[in-house]
PDB file of N, CA and C in Angstrom:
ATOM      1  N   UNK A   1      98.212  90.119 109.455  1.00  0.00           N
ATOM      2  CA  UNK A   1      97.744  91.311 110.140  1.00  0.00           C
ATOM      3  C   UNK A   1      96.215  91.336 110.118  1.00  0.00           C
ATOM      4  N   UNK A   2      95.688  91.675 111.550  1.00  0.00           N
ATOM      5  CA  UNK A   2      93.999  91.555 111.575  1.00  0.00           C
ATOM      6  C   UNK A   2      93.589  93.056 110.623  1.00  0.00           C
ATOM      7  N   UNK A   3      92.279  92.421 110.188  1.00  0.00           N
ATOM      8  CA  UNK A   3      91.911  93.932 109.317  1.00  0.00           C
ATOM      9  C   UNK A   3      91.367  94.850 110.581  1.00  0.00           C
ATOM     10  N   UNK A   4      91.714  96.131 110.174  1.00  0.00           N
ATOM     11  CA  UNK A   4      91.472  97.344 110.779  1.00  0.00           C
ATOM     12  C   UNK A   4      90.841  98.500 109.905  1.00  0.00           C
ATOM     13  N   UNK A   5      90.094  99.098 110.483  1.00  0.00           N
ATOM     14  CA  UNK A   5      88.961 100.346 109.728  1.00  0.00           C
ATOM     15  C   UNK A   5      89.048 101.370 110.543  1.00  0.00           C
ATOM     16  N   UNK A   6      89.205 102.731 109.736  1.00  0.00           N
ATOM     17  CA  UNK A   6      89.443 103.748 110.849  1.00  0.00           C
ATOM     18  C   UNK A   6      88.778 104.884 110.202  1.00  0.00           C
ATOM     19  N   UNK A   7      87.359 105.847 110.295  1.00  0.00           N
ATOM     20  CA  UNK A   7      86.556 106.827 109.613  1.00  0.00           C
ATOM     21  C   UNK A   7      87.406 107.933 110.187  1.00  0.00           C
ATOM     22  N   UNK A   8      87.813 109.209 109.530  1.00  0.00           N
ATOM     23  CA  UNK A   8      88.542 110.227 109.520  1.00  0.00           C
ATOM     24  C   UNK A   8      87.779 111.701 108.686  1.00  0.00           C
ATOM     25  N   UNK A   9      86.588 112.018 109.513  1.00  0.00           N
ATOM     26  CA  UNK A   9      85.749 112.938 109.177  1.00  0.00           C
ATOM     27  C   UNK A   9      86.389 114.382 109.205  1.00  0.00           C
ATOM     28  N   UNK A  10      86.127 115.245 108.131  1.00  0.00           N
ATOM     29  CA  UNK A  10      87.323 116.212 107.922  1.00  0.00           C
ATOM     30  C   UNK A  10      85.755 117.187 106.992  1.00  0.00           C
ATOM     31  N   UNK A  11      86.406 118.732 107.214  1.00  0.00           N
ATOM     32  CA  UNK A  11      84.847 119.458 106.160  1.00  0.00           C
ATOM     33  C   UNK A  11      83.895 119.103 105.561  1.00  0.00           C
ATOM     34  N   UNK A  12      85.327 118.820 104.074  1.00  0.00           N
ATOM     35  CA  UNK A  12      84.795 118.636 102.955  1.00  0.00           C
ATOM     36  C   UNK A  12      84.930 116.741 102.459  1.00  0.00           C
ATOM     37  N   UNK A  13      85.645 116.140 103.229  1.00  0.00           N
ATOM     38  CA  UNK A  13      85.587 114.731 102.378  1.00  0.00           C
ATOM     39  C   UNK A  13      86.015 113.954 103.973  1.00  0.00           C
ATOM     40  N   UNK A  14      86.062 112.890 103.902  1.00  0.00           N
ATOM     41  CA  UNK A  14      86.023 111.473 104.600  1.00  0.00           C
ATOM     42  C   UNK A  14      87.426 110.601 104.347  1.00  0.00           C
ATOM     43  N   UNK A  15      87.955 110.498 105.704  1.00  0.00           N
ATOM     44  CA  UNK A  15      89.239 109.260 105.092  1.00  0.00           C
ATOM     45  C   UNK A  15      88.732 108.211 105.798  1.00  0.00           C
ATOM     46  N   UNK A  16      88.396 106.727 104.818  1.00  0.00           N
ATOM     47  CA  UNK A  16      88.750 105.866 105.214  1.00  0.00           C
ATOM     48  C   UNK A  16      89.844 105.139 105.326  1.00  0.00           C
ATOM     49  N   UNK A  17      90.217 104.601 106.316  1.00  0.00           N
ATOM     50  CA  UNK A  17      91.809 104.155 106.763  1.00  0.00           C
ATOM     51  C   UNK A  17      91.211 102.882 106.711  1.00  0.00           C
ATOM     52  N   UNK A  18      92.475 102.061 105.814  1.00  0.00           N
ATOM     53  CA  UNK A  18      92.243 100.618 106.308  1.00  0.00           C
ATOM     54  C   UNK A  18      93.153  99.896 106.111  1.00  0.00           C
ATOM     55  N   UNK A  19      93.647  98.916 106.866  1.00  0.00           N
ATOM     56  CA  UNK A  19      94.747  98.035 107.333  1.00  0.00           C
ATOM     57  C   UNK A  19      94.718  96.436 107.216  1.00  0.00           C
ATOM     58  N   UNK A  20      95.566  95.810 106.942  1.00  0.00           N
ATOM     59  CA  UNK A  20      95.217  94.364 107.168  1.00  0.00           C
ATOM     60  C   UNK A  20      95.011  93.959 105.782  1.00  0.00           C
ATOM     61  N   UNK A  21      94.590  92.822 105.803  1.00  0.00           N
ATOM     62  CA  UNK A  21      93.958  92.081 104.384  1.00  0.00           C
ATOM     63  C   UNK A  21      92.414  92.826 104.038  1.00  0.00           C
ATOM     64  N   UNK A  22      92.216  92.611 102.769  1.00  0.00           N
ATOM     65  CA  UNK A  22      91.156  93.169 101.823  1.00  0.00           C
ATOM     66  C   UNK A  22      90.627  91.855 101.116  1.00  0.00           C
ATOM     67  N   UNK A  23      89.981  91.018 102.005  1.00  0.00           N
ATOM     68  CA  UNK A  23      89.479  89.481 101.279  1.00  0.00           C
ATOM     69  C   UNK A  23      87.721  89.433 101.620  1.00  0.00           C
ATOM     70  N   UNK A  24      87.621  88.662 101.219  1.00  0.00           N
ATOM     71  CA  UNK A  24      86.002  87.910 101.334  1.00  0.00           C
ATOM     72  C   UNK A  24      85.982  88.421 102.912  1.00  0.00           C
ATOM     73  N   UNK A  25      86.605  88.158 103.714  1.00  0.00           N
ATOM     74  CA  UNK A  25      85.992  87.875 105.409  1.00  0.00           C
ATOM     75  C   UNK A  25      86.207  89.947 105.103  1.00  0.00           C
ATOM     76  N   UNK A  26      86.918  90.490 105.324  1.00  0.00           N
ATOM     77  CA  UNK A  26      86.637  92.115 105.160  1.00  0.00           C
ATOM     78  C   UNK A  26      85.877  92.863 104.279  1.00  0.00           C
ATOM     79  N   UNK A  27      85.397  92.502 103.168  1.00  0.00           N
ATOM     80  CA  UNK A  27      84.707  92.949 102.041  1.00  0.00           C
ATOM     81  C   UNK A  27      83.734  93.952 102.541  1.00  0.00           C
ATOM     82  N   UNK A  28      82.765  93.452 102.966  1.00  0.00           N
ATOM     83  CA  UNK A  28      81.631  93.891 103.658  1.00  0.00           C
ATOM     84  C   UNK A  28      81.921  94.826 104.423  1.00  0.00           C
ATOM     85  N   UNK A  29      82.235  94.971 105.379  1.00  0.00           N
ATOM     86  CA  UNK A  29      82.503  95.978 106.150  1.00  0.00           C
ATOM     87  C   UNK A  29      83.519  97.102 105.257  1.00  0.00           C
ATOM     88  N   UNK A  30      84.432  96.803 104.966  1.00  0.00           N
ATOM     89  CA  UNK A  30      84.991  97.637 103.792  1.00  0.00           C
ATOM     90  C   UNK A  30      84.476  98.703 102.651  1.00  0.00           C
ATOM     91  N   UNK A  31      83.512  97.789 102.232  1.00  0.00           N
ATOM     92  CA  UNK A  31      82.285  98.400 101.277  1.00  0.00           C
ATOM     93  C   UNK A  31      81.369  98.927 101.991  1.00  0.00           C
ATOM     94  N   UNK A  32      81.064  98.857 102.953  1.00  0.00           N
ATOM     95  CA  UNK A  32      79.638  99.373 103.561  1.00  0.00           C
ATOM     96  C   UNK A  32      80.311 100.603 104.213  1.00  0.00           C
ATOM     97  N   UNK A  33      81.557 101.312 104.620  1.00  0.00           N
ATOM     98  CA  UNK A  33      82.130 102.317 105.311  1.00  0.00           C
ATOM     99  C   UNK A  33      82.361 103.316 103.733  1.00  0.00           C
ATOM    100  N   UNK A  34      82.851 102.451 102.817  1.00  0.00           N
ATOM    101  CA  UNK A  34      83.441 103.502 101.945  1.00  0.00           C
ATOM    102  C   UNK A  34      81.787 103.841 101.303  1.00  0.00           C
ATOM    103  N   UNK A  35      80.649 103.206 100.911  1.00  0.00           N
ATOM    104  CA  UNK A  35      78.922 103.599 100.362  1.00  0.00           C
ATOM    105  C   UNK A  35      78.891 104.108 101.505  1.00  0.00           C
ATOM    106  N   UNK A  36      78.718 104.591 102.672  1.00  0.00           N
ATOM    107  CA  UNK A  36      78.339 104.962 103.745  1.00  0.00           C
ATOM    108  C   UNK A  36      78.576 106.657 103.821  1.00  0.00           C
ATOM    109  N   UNK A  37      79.464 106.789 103.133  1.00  0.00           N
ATOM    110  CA  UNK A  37      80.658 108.114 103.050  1.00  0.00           C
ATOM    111  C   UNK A  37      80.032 108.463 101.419  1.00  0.00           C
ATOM    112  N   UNK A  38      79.752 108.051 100.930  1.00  0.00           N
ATOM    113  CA  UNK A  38      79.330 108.560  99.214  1.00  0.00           C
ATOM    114  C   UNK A  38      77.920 108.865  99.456  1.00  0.00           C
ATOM    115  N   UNK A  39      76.991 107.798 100.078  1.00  0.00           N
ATOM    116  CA  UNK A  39      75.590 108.300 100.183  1.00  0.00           C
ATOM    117  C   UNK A  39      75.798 109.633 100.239  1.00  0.00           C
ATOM    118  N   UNK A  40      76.458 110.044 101.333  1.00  0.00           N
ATOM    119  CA  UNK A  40      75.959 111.086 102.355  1.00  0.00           C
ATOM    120  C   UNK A  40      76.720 112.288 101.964  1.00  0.00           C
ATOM    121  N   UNK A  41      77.314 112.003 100.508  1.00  0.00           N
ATOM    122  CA  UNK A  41      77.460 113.067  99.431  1.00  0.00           C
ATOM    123  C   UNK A  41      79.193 113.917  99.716  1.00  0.00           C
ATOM    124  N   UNK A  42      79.801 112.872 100.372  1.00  0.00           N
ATOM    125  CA  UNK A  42      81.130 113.408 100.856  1.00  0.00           C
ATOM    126  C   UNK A  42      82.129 112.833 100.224  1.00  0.00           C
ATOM    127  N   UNK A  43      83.475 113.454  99.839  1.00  0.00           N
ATOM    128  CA  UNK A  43      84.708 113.353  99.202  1.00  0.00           C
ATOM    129  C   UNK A  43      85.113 111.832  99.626  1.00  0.00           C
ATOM    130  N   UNK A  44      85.570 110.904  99.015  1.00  0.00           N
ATOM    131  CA  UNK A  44      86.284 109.741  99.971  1.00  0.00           C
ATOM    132  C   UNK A  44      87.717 109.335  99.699  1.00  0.00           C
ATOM    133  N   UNK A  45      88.323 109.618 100.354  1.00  0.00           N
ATOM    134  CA  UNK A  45      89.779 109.394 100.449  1.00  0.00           C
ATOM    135  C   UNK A  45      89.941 107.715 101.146  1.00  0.00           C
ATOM    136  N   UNK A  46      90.172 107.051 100.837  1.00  0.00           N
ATOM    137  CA  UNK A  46      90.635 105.739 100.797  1.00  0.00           C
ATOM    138  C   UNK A  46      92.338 105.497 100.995  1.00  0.00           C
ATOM    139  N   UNK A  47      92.498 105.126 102.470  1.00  0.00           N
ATOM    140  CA  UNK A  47      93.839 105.282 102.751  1.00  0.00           C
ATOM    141  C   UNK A  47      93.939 104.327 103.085  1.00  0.00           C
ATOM    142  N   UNK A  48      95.036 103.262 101.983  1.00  0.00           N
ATOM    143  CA  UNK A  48      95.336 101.865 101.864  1.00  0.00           C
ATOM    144  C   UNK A  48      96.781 101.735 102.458  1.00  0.00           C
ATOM    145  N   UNK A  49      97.625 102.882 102.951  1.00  0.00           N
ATOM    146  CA  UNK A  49      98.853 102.130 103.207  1.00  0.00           C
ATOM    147  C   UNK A  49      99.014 101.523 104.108  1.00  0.00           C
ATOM    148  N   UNK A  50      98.080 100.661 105.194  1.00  0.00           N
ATOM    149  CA  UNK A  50      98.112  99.553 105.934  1.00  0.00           C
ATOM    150  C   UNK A  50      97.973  98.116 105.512  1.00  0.00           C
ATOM    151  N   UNK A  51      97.064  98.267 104.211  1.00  0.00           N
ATOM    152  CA  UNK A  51      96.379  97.068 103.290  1.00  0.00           C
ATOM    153  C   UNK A  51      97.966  96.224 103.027  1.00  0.00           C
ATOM    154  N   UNK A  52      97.700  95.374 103.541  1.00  0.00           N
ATOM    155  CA  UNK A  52      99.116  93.912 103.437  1.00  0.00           C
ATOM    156  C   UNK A  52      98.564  92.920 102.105  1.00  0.00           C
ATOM    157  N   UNK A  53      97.553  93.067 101.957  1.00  0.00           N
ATOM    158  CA  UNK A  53      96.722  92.041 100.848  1.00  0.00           C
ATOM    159  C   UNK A  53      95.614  92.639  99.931  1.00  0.00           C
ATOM    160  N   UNK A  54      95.414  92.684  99.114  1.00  0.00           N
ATOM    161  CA  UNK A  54      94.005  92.770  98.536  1.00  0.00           C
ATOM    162  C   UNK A  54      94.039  91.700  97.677  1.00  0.00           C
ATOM    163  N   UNK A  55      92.830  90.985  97.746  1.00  0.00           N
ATOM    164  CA  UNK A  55      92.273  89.732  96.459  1.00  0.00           C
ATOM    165  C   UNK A  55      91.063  90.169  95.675  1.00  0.00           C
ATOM    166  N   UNK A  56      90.531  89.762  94.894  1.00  0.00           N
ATOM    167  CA  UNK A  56      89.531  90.242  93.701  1.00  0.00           C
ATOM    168  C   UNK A  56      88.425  90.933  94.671  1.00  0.00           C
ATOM    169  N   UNK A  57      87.959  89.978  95.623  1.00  0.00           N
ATOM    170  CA  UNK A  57      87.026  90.979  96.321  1.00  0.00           C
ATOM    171  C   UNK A  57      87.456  92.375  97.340  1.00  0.00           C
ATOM    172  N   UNK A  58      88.354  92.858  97.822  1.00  0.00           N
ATOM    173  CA  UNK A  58      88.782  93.963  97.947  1.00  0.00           C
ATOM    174  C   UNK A  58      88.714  94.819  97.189  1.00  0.00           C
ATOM    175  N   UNK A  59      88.988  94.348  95.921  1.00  0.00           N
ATOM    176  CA  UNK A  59      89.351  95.212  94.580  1.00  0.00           C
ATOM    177  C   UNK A  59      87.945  95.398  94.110  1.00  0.00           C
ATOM    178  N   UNK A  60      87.395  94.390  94.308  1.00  0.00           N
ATOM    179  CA  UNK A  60      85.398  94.647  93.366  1.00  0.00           C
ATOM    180  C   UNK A  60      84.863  95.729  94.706  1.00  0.00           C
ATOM    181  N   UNK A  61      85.076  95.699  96.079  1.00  0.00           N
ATOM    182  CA  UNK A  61      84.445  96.546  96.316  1.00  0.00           C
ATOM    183  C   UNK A  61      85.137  97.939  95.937  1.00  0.00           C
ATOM    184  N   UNK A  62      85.913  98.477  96.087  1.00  0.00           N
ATOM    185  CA  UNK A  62      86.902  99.424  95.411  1.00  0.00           C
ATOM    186  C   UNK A  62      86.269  99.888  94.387  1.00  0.00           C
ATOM    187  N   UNK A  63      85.755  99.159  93.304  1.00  0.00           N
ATOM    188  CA  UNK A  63      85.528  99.354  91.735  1.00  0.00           C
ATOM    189  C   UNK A  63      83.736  99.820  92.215  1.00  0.00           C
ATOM    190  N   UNK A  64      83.026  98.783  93.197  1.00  0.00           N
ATOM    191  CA  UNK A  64      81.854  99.308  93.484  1.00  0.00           C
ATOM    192  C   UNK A  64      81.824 100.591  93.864  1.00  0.00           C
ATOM    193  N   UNK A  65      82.816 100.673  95.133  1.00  0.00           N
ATOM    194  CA  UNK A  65      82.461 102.259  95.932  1.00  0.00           C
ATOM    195  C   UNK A  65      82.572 103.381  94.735  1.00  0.00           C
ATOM    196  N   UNK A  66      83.776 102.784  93.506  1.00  0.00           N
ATOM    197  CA  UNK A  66      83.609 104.032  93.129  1.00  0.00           C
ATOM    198  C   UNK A  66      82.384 104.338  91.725  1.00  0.00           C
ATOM    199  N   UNK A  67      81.554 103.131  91.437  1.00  0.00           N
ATOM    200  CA  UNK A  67      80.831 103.275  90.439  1.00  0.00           C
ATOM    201  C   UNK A  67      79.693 103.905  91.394  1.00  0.00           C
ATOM    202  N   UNK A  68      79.561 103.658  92.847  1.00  0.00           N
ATOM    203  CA  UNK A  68      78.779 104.888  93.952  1.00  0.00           C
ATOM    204  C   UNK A  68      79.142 106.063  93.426  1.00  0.00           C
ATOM    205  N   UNK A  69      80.009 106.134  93.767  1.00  0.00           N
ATOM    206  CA  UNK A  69      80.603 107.780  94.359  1.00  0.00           C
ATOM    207  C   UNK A  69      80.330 108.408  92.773  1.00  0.00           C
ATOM    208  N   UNK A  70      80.775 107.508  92.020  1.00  0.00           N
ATOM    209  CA  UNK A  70      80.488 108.801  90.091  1.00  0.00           C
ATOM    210  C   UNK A  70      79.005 108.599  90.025  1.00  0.00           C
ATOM    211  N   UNK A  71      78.455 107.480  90.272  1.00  0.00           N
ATOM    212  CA  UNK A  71      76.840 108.236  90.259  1.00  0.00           C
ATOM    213  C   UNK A  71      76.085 108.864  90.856  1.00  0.00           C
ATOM    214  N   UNK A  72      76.953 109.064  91.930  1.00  0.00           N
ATOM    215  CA  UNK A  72      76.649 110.460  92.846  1.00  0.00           C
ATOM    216  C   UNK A  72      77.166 111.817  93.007  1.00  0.00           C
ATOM    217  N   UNK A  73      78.300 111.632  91.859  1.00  0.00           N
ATOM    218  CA  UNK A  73      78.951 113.092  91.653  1.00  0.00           C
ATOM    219  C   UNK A  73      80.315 113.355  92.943  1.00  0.00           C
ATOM    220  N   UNK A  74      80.348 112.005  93.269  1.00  0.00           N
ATOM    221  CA  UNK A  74      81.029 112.463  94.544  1.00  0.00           C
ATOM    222  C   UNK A  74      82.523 112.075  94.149  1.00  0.00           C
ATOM    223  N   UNK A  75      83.852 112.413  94.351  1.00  0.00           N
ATOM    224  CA  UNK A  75      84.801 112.109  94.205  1.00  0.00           C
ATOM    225  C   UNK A  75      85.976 111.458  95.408  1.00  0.00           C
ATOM    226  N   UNK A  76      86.200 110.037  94.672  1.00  0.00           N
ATOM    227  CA  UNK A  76      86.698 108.936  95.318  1.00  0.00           C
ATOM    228  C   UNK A  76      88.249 108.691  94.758  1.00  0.00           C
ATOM    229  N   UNK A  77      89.338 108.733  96.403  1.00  0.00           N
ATOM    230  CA  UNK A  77      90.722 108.666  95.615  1.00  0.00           C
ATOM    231  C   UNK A  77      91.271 107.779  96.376  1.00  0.00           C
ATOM    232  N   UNK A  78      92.582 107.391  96.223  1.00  0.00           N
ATOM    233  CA  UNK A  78      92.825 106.398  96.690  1.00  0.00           C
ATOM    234  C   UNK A  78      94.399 106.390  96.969  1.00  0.00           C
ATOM    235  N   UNK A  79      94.783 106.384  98.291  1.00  0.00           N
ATOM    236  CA  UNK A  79      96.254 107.006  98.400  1.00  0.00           C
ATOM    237  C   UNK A  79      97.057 105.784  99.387  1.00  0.00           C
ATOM    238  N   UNK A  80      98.265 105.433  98.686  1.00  0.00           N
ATOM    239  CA  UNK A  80      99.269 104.867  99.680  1.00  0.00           C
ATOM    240  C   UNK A  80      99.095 103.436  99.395  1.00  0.00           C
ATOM    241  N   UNK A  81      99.000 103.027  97.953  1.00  0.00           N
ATOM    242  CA  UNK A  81      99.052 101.346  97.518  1.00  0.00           C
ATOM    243  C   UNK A  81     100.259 101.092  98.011  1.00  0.00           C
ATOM    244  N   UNK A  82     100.578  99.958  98.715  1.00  0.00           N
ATOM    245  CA  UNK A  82     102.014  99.300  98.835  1.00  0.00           C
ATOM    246  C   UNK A  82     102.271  98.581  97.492  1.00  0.00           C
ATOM    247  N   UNK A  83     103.292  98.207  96.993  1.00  0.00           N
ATOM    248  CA  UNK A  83     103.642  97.524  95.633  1.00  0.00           C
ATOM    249  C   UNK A  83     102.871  96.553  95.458  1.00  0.00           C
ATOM    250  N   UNK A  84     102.576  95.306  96.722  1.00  0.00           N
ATOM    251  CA  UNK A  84     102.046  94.184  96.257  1.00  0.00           C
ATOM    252  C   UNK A  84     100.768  94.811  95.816  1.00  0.00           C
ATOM    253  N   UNK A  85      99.928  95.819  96.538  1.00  0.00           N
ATOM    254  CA  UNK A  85      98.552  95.804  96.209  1.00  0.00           C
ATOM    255  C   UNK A  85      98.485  96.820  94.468  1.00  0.00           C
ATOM    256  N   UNK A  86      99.323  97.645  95.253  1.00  0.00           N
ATOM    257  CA  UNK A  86      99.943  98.293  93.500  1.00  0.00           C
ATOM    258  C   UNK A  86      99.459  97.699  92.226  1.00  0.00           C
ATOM    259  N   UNK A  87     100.019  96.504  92.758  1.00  0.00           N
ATOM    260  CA  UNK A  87     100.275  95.320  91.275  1.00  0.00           C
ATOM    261  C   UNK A  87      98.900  94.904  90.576  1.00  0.00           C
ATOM    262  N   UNK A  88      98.278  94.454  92.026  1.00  0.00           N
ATOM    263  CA  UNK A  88      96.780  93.863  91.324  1.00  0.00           C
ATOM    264  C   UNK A  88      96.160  95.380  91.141  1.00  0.00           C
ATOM    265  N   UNK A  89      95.951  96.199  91.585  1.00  0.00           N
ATOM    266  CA  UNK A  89      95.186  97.566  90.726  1.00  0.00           C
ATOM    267  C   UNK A  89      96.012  98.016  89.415  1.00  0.00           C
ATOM    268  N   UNK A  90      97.588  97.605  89.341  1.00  0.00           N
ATOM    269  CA  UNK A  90      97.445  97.717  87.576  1.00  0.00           C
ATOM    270  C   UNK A  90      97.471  96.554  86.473  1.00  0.00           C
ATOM    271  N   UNK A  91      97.279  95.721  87.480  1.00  0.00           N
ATOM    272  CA  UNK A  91      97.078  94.714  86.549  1.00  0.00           C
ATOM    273  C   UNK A  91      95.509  94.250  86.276  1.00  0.00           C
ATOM    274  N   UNK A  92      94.698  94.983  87.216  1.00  0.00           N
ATOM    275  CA  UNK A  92      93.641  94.525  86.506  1.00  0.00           C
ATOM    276  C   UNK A  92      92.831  96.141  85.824  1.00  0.00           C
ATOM    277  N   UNK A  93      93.891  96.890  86.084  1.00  0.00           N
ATOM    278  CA  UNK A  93      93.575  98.258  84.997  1.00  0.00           C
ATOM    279  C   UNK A  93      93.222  99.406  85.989  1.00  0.00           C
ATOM    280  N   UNK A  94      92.626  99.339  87.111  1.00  0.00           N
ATOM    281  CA  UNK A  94      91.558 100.162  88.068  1.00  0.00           C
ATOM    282  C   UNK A  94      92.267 101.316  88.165  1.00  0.00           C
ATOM    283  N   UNK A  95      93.797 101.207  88.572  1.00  0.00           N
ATOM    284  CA  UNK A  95      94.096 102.422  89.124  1.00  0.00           C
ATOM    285  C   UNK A  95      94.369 103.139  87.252  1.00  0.00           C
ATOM    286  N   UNK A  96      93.996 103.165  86.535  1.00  0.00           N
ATOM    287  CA  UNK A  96      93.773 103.941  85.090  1.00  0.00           C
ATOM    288  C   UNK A  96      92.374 105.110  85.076  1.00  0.00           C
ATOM    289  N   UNK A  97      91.046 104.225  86.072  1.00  0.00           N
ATOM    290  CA  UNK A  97      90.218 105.297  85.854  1.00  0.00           C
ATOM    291  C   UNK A  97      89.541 105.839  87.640  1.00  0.00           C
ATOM    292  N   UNK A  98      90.750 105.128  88.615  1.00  0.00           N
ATOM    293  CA  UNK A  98      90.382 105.736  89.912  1.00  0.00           C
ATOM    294  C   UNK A  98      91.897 106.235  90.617  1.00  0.00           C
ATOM    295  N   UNK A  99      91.804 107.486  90.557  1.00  0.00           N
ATOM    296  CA  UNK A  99      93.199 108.427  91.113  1.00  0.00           C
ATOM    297  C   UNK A  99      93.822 107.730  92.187  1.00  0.00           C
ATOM    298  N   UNK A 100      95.122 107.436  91.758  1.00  0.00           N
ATOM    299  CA  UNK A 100      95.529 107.009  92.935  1.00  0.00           C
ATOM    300  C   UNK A 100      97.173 107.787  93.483  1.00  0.00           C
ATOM    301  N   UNK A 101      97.166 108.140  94.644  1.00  0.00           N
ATOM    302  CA  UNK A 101      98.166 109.258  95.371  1.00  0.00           C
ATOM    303  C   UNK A 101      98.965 108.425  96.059  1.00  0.00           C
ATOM    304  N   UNK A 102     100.257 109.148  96.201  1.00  0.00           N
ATOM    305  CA  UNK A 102     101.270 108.648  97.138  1.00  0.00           C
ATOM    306  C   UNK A 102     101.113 108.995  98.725  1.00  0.00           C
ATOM    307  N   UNK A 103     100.494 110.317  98.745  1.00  0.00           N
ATOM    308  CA  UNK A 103     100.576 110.803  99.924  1.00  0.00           C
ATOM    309  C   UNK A 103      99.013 111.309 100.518  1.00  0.00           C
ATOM    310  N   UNK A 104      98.700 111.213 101.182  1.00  0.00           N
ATOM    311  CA  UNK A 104      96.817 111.513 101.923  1.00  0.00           C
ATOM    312  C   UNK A 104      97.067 113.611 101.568  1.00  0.00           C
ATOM    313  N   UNK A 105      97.990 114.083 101.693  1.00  0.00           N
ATOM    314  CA  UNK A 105      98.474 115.460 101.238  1.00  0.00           C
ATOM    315  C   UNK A 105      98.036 115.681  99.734  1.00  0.00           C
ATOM    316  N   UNK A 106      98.693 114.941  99.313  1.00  0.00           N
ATOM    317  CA  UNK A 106      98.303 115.010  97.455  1.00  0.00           C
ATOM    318  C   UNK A 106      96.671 114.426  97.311  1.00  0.00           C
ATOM    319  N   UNK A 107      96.372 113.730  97.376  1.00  0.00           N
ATOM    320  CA  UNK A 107      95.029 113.133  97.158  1.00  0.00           C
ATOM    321  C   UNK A 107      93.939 114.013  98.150  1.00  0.00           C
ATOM    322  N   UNK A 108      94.691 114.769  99.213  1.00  0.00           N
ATOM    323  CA  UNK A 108      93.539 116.407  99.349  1.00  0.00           C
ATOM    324  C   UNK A 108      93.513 117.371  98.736  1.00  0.00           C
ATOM    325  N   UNK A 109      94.753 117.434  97.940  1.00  0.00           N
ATOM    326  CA  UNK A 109      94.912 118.533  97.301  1.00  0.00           C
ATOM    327  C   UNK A 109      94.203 118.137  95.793  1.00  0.00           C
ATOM    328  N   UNK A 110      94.231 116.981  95.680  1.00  0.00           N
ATOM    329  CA  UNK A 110      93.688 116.922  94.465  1.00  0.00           C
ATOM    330  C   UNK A 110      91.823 117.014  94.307  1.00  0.00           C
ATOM    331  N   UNK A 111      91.283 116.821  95.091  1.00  0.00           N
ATOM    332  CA  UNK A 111      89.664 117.073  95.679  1.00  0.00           C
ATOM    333  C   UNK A 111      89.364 118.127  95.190  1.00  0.00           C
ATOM    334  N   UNK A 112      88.350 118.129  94.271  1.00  0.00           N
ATOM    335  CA  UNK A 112      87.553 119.666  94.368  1.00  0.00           C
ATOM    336  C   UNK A 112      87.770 120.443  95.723  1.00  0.00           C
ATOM    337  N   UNK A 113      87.811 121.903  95.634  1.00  0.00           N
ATOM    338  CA  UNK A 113      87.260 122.720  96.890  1.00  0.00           C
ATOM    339  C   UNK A 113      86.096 122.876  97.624  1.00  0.00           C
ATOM    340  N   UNK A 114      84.912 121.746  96.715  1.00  0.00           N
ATOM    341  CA  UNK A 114      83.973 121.924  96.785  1.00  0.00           C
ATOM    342  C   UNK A 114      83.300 120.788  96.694  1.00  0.00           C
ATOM    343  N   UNK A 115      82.257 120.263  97.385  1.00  0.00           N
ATOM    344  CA  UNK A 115      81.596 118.863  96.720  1.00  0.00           C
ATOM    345  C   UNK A 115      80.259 119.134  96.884  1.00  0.00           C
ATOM    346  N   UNK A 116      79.473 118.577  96.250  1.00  0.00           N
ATOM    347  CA  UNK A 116      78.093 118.251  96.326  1.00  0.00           C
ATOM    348  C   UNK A 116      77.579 118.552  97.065  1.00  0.00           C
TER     349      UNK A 116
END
């Protein structure tokens, strides 16, 4: 599946939608949409249930956006792992200190009322 990126501007926070593989050739663009959305001091919802793949670099930007978003006070979640990708976020620990939701419903509800 080709990767796909989709910005979902909403009040208080930002969904990025993204689809496809999460490798070296997507990284970049991946990372530069989800820092793009933290600069600018907004909620980021990260909506993976299209993601067919993630490999270490999917996952390092993931771990980047969100060492952004906490040094900016901004809060970064992450909703709709499929099992395979599931696996590598608990196996390499991530989803322990970055929220991760079943549903884009729960992971709004879980957002401050309020951000930065």
């Amino acid at each position: 599946m080709e990767f796909g990126l989709h910005l979902n501007r909403q009040d208080r926070y930002t969904v990025v939608e993204v689809g496809g593989e999460l490798d070296l050739v997507s990284r970049d663009r991946f990372e530069e949409a989800m820092l793009d959305v933290v600069e600018n001091g907004r909620a980021l919802v990260v909506d993976m249930r299209g993601v067919t793949f993630c490999d270490s670099t999917g996952l390092n930007a993931v771990v980047g956006a969100n060492r952004r978003a906490t040094d900016n006070g901004v809060p970064l979640v992450l909703v709709g792992l499929t099992d395979r990708v599931r696996r590598v976020f608990r196996i390499t620990a991530v989803d322990q200190f970055i929220p991760v939701y079943e549903t884009l419903e729960d992971a709004v509800d879980a957002l401050p009322s309020t951000t930065p």
